[in-house]
Protein backbone atom coordinates (compact mmCIF):
# COMPACT_ATOMS: atom_id res chain seq x y z
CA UNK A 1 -1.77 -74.58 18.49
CA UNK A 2 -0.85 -72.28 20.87
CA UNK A 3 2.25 -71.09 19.74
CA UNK A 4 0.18 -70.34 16.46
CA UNK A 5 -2.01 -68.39 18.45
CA UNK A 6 0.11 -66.38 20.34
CA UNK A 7 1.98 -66.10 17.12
CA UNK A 8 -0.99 -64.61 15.36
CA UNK A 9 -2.57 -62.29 18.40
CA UNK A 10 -5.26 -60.76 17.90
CA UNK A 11 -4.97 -59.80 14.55
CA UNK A 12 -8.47 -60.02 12.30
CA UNK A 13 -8.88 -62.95 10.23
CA UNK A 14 -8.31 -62.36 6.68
CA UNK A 15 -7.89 -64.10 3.46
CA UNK A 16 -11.69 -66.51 4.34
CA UNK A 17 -11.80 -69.39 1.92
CA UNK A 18 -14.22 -72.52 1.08
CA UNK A 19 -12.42 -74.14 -1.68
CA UNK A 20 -14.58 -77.18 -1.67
CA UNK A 21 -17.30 -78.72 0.43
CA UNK A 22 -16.00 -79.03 4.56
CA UNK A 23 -12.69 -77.61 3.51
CA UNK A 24 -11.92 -73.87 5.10
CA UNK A 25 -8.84 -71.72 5.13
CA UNK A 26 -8.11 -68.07 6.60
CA UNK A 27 -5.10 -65.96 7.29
CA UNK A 28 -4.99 -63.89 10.19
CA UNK A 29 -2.17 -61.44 11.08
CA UNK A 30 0.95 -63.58 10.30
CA UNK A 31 -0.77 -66.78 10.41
CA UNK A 32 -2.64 -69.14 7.96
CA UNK A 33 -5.00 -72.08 9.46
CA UNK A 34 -6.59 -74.82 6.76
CA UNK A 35 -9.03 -76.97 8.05
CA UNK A 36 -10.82 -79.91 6.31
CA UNK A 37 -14.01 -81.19 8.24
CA UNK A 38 -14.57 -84.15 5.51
CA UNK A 39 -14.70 -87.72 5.48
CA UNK A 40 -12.17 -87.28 2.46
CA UNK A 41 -8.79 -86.18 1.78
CA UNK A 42 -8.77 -82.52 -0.04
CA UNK A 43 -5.96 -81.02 -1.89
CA UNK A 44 -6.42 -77.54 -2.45
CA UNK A 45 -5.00 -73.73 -3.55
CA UNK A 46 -5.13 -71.45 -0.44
CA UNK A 47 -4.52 -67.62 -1.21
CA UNK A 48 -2.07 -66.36 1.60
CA UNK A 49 -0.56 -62.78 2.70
CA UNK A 50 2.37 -64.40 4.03
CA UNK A 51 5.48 -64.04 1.71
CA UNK A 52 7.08 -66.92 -0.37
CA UNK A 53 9.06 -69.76 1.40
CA UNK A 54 8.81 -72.59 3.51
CA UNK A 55 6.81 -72.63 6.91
CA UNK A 56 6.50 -75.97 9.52
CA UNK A 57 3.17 -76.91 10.23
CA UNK A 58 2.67 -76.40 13.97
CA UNK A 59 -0.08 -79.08 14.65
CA UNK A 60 2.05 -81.67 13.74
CA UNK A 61 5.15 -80.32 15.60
CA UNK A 62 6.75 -79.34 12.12
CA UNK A 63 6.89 -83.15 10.81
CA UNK A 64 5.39 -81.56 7.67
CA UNK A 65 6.04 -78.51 5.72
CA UNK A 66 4.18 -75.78 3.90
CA UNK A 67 5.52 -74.55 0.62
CA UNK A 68 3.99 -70.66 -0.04
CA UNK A 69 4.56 -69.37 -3.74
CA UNK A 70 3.28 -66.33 -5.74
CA UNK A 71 0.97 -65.66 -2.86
CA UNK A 72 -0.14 -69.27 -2.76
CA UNK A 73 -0.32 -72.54 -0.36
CA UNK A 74 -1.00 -75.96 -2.23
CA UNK A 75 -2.22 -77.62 0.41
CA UNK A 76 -3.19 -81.70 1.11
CA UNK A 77 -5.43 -82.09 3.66
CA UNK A 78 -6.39 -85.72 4.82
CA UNK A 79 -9.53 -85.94 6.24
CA UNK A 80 -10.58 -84.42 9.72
CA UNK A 81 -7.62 -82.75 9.47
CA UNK A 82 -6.06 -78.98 9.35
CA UNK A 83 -2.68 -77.02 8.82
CA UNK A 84 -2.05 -74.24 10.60
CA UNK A 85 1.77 -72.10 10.13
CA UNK A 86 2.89 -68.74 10.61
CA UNK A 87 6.05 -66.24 9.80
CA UNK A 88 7.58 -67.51 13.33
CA UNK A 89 7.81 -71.07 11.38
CA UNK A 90 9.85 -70.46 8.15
């Protein structure tokens, strides 16, 4: 997480979602976090300013990827879990 953080600076947080219940997303800079705070697995849309492609998901040392189209992240979030990627990681 700290790459993603010095990835991301200090840039304002943008993009603040609450698909469903204990599930959170925001962009900030060139950075998108997910988080899901539920007992449950979540799959969800996020809306993202980063462009179209493929990013690694730093919190798992890239052993997953992120898929952004049209503006969008399709996201599956087991529970007490969270996704976080940035322009660094595509």
């Amino acid at each position: 997480m700290v790459g993603w953080h010095n990835a991301v600076g200090d840039a304002e947080v943008t993009d603040w979602q609450s698909p469903q219940g204990n599930v959170i997303g925001c962009g900030r800079g060139d950075g998108f976090v997910a988080i899901n705070n539920g007992a449950a697995a979540a799959s969800s849309q996020f809306g993202t300013q980063l462009p179209d492609g493929t990013y690694c998901n730093v919190l798992d040392d890239c052993a997953t990827e992120v898929t952004v189209s049209g503006g969008l992240a399709a996201l599956d979030l087991p529970a007490k879990s969270a996704v976080a990627f940035d322009a660094g990681t595509a």
